[in-house]
N, C-alpha and C. Protein backbone atom coordinates (compact mmCIF):
# COMPACT_ATOMS: atom_id res chain seq x y z
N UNK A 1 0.83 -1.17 0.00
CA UNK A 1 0.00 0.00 0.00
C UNK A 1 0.89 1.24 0.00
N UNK A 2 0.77 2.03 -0.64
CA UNK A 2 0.97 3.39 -1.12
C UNK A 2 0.57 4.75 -0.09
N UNK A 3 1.50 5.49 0.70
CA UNK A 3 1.06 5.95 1.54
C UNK A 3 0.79 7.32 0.80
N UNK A 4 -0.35 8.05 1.42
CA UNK A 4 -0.88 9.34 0.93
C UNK A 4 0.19 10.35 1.78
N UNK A 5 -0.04 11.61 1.06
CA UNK A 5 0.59 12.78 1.85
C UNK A 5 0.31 12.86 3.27
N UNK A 6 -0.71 12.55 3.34
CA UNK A 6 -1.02 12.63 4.68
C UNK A 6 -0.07 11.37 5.77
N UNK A 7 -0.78 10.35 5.14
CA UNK A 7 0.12 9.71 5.93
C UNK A 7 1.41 9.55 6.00
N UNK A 8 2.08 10.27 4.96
CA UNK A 8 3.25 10.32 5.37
C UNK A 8 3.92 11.23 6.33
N UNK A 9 2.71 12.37 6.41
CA UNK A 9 3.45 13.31 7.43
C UNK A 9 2.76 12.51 9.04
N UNK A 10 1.95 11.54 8.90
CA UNK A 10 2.20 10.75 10.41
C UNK A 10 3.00 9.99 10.41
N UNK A 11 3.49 9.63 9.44
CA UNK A 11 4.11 8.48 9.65
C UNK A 11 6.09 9.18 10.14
N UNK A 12 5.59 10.41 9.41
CA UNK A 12 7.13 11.41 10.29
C UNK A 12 6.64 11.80 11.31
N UNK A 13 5.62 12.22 11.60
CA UNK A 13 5.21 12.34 13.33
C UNK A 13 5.51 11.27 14.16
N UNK A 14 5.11 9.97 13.73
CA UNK A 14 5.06 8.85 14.83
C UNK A 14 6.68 8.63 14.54
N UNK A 15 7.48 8.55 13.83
CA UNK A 15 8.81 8.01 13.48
C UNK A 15 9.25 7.18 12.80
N UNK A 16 7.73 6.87 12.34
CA UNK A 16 8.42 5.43 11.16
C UNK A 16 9.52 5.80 10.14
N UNK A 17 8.79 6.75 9.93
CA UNK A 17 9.60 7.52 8.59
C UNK A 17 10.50 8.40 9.35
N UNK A 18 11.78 8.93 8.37
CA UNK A 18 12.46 10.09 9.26
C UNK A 18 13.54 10.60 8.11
N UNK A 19 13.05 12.04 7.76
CA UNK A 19 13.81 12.77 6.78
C UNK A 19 14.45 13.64 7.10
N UNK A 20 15.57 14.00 6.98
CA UNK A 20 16.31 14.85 7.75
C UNK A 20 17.21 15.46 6.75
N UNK A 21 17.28 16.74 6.33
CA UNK A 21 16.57 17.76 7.03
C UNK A 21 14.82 17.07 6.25
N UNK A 22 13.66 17.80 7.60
CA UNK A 22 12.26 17.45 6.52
C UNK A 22 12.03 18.24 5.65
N UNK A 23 11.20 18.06 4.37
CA UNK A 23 11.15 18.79 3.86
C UNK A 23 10.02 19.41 3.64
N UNK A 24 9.53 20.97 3.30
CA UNK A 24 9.11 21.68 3.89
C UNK A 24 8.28 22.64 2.91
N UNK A 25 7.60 23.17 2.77
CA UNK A 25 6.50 23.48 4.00
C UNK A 25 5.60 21.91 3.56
N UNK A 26 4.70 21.70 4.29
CA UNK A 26 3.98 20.44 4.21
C UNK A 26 2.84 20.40 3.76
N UNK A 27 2.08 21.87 3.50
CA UNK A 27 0.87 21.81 2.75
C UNK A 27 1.80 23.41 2.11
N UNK A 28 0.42 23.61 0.96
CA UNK A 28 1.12 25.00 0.50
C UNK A 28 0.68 25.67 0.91
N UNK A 29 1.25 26.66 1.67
CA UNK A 29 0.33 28.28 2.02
C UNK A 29 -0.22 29.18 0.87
N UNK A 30 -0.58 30.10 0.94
CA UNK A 30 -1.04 31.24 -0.03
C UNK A 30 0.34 31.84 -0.32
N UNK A 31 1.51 32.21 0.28
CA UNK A 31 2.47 32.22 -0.26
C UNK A 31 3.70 31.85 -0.71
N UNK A 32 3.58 30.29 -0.37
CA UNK A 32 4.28 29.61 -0.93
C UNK A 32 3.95 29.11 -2.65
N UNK A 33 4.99 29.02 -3.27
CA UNK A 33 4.81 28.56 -4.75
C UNK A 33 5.07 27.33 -4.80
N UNK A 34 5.70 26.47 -3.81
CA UNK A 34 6.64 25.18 -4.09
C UNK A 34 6.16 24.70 -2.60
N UNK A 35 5.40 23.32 -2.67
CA UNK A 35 5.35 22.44 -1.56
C UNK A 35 5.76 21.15 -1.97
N UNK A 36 6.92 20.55 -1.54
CA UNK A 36 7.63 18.98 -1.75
C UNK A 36 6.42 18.33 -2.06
N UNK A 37 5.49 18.33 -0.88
CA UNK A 37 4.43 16.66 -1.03
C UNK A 37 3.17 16.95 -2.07
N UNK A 38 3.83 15.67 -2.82
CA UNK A 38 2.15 16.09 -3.82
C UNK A 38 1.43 15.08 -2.56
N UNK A 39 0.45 14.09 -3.70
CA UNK A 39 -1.11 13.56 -3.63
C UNK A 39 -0.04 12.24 -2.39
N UNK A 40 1.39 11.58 -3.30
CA UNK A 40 1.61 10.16 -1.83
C UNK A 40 3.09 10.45 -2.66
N UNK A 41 3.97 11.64 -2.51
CA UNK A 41 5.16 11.72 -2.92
C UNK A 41 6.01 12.84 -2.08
N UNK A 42 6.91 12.25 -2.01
CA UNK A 42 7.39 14.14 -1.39
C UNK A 42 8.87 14.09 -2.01
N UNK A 43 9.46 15.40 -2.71
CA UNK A 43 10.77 15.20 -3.19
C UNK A 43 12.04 15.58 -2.47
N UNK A 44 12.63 14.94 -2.49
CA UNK A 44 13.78 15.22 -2.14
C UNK A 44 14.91 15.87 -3.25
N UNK A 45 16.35 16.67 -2.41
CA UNK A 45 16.99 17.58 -2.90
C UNK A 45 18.39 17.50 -3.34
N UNK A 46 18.85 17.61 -4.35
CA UNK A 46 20.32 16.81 -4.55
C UNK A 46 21.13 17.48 -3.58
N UNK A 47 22.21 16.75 -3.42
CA UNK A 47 23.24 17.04 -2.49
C UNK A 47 24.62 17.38 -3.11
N UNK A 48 25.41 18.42 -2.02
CA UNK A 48 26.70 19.03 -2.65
C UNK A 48 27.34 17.97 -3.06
N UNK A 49 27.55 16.85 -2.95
CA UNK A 49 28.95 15.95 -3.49
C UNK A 49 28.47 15.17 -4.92
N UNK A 50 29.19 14.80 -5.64
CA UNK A 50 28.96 14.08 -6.87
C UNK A 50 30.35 13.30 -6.80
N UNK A 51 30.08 12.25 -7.78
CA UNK A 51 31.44 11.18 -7.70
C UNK A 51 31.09 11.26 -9.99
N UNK A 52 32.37 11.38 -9.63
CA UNK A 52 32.70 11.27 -11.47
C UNK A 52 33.16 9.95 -11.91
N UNK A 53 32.86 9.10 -12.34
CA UNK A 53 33.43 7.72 -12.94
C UNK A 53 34.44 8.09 -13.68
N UNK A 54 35.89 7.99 -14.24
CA UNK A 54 36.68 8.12 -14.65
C UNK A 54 36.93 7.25 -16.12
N UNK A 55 37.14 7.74 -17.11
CA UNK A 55 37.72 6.24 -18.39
C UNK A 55 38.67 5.77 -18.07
N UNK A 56 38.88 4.21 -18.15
CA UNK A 56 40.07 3.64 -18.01
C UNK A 56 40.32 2.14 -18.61
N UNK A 57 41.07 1.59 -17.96
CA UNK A 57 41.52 0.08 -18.48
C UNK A 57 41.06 -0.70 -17.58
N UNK A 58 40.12 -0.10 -16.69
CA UNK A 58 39.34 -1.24 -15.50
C UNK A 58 38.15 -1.33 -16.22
N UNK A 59 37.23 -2.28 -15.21
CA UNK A 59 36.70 -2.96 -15.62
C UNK A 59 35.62 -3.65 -14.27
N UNK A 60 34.46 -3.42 -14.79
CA UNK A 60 33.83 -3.99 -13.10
C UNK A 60 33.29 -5.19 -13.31
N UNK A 61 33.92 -6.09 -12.65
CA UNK A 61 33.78 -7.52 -12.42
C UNK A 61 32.81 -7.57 -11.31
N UNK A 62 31.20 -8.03 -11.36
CA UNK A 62 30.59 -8.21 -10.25
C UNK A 62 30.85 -9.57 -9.62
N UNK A 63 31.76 -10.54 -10.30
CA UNK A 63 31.56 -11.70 -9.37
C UNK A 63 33.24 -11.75 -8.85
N UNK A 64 33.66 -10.83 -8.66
CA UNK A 64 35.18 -10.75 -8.35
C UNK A 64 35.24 -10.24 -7.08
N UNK A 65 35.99 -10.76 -5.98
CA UNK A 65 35.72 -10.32 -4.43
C UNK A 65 35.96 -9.06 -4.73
N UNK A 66 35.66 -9.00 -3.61
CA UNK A 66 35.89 -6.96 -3.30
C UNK A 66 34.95 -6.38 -3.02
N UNK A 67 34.95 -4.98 -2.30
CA UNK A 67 33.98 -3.96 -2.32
C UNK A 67 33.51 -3.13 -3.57
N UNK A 68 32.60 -3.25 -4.24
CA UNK A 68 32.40 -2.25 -5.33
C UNK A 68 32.67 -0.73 -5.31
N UNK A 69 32.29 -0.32 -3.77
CA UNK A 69 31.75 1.33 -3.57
C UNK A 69 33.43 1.25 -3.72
N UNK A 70 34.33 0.85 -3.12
CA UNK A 70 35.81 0.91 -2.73
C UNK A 70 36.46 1.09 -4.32
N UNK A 71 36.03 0.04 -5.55
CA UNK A 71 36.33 -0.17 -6.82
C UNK A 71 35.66 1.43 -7.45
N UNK A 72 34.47 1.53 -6.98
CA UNK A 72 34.54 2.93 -7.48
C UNK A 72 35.12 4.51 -7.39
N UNK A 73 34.78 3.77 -5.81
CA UNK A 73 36.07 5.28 -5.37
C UNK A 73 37.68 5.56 -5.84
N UNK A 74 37.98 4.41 -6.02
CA UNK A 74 39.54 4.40 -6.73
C UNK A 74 39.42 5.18 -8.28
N UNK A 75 38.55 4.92 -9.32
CA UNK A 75 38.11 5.12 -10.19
C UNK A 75 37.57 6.18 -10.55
N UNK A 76 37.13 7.18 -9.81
CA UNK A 76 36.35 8.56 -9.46
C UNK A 76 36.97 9.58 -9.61
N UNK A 77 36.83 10.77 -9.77
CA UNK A 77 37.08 12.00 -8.68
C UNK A 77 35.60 12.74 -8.33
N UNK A 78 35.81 13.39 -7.14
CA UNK A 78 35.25 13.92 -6.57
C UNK A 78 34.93 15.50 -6.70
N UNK A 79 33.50 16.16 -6.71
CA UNK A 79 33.68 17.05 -7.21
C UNK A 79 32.40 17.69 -5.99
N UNK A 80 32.51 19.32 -5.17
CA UNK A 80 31.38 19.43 -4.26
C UNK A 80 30.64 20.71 -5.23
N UNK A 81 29.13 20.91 -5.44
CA UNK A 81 28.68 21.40 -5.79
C UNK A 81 28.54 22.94 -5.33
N UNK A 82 28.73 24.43 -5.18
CA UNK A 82 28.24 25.37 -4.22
C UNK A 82 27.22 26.01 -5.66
N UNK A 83 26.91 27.45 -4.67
CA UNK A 83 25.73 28.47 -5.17
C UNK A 83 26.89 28.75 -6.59
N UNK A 84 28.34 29.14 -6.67
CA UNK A 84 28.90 29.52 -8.06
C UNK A 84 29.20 28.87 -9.19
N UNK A 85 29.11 27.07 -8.72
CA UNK A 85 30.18 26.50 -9.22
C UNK A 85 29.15 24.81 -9.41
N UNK A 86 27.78 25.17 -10.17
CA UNK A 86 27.24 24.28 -10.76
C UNK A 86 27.70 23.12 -11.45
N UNK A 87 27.38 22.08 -11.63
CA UNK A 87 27.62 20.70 -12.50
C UNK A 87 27.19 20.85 -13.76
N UNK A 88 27.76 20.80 -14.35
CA UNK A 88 27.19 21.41 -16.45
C UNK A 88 27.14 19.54 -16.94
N UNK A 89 26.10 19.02 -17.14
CA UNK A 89 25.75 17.24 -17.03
C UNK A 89 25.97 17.39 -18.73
N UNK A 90 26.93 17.16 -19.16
CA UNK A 90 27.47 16.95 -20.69
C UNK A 90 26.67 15.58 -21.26
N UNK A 91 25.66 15.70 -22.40
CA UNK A 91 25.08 14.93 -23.05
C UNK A 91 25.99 13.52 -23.25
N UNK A 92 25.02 12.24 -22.97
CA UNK A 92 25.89 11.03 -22.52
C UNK A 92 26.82 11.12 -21.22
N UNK A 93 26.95 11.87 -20.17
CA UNK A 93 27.84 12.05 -19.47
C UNK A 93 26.93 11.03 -18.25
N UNK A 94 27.67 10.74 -17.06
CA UNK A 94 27.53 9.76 -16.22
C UNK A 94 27.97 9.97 -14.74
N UNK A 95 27.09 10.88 -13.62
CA UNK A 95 27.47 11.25 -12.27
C UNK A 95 26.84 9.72 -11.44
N UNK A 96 27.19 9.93 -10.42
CA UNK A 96 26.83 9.21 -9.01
C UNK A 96 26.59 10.47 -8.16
N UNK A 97 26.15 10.69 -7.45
CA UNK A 97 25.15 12.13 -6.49
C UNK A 97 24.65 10.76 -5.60
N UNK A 98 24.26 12.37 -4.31
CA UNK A 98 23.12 11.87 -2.92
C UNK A 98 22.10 12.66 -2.96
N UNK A 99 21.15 11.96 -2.04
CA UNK A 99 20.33 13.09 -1.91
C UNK A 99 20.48 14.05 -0.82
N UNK A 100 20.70 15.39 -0.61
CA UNK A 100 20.52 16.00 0.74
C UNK A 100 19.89 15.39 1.82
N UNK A 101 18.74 14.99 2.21
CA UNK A 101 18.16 14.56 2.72
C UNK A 101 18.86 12.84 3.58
N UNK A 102 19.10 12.27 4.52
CA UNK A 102 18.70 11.24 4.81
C UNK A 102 17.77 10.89 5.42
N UNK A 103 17.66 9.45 4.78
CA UNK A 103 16.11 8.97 5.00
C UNK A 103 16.51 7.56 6.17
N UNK A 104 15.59 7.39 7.06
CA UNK A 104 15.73 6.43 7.97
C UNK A 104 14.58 5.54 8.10
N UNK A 105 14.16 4.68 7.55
CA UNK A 105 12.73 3.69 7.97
C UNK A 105 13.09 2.60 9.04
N UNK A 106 13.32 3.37 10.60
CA UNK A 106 13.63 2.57 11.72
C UNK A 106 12.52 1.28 11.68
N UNK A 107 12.71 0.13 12.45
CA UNK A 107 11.93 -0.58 12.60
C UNK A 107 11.37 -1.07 13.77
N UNK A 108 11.61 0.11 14.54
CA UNK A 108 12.06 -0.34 16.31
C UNK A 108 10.57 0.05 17.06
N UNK A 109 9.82 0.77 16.05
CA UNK A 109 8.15 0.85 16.31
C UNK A 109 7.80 -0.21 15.97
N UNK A 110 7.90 -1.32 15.50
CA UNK A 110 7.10 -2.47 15.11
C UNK A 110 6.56 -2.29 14.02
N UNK A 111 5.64 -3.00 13.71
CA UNK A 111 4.51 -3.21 12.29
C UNK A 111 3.37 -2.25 12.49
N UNK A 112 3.21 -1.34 11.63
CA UNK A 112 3.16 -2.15 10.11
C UNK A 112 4.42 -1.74 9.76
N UNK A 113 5.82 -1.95 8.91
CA UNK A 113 7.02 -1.23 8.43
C UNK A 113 6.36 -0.54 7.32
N UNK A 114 7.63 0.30 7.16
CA UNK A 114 7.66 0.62 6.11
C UNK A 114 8.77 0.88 5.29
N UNK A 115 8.84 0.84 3.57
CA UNK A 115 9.97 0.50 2.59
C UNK A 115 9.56 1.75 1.80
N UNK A 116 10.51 2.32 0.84
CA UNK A 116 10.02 3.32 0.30
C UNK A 116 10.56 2.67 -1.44
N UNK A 117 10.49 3.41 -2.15
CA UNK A 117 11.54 3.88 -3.94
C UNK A 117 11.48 5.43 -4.05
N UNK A 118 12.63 5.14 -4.34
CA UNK A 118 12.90 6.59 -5.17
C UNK A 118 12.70 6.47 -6.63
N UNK A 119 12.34 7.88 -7.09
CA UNK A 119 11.97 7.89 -8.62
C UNK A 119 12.62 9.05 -9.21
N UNK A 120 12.83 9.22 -10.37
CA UNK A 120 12.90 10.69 -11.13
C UNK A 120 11.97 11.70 -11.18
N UNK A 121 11.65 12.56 -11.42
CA UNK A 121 11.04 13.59 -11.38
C UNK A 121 10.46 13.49 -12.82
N UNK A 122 9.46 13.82 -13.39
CA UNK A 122 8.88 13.87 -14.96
C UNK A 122 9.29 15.32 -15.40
N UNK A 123 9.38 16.24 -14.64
CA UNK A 123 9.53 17.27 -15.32
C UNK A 123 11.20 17.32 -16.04
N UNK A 124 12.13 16.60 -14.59
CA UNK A 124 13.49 16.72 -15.46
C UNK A 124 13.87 15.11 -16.53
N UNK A 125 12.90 14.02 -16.24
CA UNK A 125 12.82 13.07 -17.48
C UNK A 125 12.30 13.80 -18.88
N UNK A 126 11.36 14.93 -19.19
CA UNK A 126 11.04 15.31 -20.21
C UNK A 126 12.65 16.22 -20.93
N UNK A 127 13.46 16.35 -20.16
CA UNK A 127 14.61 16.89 -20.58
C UNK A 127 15.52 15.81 -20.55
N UNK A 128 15.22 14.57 -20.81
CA UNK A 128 16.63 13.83 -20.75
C UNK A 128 17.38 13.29 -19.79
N UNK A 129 16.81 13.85 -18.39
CA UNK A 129 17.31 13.83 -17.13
C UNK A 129 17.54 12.26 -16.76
N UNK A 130 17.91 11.33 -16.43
CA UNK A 130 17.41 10.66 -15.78
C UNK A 130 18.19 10.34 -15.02
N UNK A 131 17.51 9.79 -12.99
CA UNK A 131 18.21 9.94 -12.11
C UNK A 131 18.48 9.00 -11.30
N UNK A 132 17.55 8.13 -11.65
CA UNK A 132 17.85 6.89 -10.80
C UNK A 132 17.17 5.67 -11.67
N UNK A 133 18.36 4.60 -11.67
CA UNK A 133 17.40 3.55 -12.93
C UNK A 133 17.98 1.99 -11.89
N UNK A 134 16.92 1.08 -12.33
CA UNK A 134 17.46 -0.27 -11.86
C UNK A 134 17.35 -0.45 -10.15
N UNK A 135 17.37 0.31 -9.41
CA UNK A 135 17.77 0.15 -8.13
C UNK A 135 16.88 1.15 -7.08
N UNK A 136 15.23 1.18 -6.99
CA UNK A 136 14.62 2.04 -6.90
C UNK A 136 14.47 2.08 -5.60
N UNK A 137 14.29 0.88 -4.75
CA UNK A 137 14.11 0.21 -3.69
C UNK A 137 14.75 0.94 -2.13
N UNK A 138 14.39 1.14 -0.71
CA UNK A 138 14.53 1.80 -0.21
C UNK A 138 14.04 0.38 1.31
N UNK A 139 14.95 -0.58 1.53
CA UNK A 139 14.37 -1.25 2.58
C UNK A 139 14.16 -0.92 3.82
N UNK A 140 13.18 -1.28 4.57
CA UNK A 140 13.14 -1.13 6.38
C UNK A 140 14.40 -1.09 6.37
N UNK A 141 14.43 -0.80 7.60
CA UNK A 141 15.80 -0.49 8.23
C UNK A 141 16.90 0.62 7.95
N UNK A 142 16.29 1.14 7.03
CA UNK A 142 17.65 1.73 5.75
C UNK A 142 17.60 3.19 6.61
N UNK A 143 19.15 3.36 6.42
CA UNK A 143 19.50 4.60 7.11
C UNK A 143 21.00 5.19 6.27
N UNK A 144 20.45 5.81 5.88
CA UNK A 144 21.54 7.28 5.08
C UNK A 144 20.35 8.29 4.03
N UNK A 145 21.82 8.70 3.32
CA UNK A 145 21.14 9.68 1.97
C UNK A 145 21.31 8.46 1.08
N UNK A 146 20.23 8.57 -0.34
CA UNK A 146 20.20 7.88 -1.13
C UNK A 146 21.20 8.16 -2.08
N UNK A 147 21.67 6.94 -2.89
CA UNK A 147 22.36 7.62 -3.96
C UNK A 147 21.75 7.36 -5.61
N UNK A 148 22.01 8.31 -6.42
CA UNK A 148 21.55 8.73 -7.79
C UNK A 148 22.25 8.60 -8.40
N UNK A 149 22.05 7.76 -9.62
CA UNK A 149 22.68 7.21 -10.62
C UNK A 149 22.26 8.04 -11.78
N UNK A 150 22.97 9.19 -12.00
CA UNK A 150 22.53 10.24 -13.17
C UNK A 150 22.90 10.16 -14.35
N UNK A 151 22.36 10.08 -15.54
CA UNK A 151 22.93 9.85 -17.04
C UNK A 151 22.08 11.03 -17.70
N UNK A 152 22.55 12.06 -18.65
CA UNK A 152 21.96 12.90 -19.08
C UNK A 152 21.84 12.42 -20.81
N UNK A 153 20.34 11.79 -21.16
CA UNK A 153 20.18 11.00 -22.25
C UNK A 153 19.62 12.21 -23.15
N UNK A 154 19.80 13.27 -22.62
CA UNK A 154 19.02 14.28 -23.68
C UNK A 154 20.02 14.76 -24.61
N UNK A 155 19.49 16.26 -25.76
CA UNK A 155 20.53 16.37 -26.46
C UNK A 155 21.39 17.79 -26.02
N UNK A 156 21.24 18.12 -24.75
CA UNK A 156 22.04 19.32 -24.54
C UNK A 156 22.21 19.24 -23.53
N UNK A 157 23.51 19.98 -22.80
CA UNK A 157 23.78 19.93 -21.27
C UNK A 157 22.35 20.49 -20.46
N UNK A 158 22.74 19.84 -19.13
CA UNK A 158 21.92 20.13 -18.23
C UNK A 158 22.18 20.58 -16.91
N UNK A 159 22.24 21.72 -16.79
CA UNK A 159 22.69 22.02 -15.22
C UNK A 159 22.24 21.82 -14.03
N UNK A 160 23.02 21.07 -13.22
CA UNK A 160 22.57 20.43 -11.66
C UNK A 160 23.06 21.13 -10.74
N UNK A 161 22.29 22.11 -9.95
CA UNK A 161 22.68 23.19 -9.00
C UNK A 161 22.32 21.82 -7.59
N UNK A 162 23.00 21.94 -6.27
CA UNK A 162 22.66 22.15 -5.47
C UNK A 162 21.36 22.23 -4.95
N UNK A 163 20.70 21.42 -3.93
CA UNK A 163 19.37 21.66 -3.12
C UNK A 163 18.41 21.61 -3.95
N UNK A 164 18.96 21.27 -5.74
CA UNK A 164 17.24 21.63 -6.51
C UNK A 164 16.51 20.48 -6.27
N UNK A 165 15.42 20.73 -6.36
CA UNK A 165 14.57 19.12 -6.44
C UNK A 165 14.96 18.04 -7.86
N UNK A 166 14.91 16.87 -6.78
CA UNK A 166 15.86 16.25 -8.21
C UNK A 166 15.16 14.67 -8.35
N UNK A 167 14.54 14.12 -7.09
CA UNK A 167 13.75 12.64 -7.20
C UNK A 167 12.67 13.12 -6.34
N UNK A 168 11.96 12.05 -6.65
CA UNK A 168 10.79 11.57 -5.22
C UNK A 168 10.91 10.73 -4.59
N UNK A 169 10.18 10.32 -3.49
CA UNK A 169 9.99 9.72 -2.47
C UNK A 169 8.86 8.85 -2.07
N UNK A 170 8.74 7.37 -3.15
CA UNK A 170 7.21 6.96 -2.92
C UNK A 170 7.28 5.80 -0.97
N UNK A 171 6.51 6.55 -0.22
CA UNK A 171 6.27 5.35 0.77
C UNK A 171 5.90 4.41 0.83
N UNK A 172 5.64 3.12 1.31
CA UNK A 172 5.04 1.60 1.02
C UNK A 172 4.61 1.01 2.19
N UNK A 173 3.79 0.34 2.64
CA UNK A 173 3.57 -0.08 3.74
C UNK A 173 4.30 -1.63 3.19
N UNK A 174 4.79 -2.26 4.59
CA UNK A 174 5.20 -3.78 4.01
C UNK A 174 4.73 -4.71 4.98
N UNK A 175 3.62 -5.69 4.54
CA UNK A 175 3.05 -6.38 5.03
C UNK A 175 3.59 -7.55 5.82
N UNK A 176 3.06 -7.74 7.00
CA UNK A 176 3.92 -8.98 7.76
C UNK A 176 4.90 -8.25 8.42
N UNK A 177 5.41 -9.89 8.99
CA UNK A 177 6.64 -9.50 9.38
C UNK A 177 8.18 -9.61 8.71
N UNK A 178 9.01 -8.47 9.57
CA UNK A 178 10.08 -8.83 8.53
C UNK A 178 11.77 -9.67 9.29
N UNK A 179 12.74 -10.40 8.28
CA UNK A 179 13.72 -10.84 9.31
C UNK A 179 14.69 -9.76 8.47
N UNK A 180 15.66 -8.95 9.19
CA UNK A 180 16.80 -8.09 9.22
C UNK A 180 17.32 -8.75 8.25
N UNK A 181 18.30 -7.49 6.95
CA UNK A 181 18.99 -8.20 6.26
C UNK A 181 19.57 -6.99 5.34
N UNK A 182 20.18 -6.30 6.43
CA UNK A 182 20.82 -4.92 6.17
C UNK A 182 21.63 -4.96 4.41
N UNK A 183 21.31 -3.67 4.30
CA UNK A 183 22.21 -3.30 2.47
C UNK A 183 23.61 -3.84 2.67
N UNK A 184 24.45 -3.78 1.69
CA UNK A 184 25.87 -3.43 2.29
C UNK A 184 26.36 -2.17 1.68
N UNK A 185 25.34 -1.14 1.23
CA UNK A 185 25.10 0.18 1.72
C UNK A 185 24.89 1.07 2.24
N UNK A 186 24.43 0.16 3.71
CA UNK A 186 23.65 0.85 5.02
C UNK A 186 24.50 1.89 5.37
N UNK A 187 24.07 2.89 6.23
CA UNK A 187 24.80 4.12 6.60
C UNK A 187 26.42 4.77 5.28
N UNK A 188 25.85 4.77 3.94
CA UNK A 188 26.77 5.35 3.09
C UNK A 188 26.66 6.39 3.94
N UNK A 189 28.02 7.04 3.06
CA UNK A 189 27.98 8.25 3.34
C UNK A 189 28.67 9.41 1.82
N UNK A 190 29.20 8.21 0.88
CA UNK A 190 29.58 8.71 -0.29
C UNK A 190 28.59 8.40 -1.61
N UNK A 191 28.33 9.22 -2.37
CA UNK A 191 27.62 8.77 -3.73
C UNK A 191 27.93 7.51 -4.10
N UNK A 192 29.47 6.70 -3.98
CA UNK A 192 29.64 5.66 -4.39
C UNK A 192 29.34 4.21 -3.44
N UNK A 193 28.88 4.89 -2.01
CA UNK A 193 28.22 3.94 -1.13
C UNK A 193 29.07 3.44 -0.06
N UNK A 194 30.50 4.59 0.12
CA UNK A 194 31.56 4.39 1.13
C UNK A 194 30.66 4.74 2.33
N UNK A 195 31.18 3.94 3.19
CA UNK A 195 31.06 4.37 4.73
C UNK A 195 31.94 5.28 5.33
């Protein structure tokens, strides 16, 4: 089940849910132009850091021991976003980003849990945008910022400022009970999923 706006702002009252910073305002006033939560979504805001994949003579072997986030970070550079010094997303080009926001779906209230996905935004998919593919999923337990897998499929750069709204946030109720079986992403703290 699909939680409404509403319930998602109980479900940040009671603690199931927990967005930090929240995001804000929660209904629209008369002078606000911009409220995060639509009808059962609320968006979240990209974050200063981005990880750049690098060209090279590597090669990602998923059935080869190792840490991946570790294989990527070697492979990267790092780049922090401010108010002067925007990301210009070069057509075919390929970031890793967080979201500002971390999200926490404790489980220490009991049932009912809850699991979330993240999605793209339609307004920046009609430009080519796209921000998160393959990996939408958001389990109980999960505690950090999300990370965004950005590819700019359109035909002209696209600029990624800082704090803009950049995904959503669908909630889920998850039926039953559940047994623990943490990411080995839990508590990232880098776009590439370092601790």
């Amino acid at each position: 089940m699909i939680l409404s706006n509403i319930e998602i702002h109980r479900a940040l009252d009671e603690g199931r849910l927990i967005i930090d910073p929240e995001p804000m305002p929660r209904t629209k006033g008369i002078r606000d132009k911009y409220c995060p939560y639509d009808s059962h979504t609320v968006d979240l805001k990209l974050g200063s850091e981005i990880t750049v994949p690098k060209p090279g003579a590597y090669a990602y072997d998923f059935l080869a021991q190792g840490n991946i986030a570790d294989l990527i970070a070697r492979n990267s550079e790092k780049h922090t976003l401010t108010p002067n010094r925007p990301n210009y997303l070069k057509q075919g080009e390929f970031i890793l980003a967080q979201t500002l926001e971390t999200i926490k779906l404790p489980t220490s209230k009991g049932p009912p849990y809850l699991a979330a996905r993240i999605e793209g935004k339609s307004s920046r998919a009609r430009c080519g945008l796209l921000i998160h593919f393959t990996a939408p999923t958001v389990h109980p337990e999960w505690s950090g910022p999300l990370t965004l897998e950005i590819i700019n499929l359109g035909k002209t750069t696209i600029i990624l400022h800082a704090e803009m709204p950049i995904a959503q946030l669908i909630v889920e109720q998850v039926m039953g009970e559940i047994k623990s079986n943490p990411s080995q992403f839990q508590s990232q703290t880098t776009p590439e999923g370092t601790t």
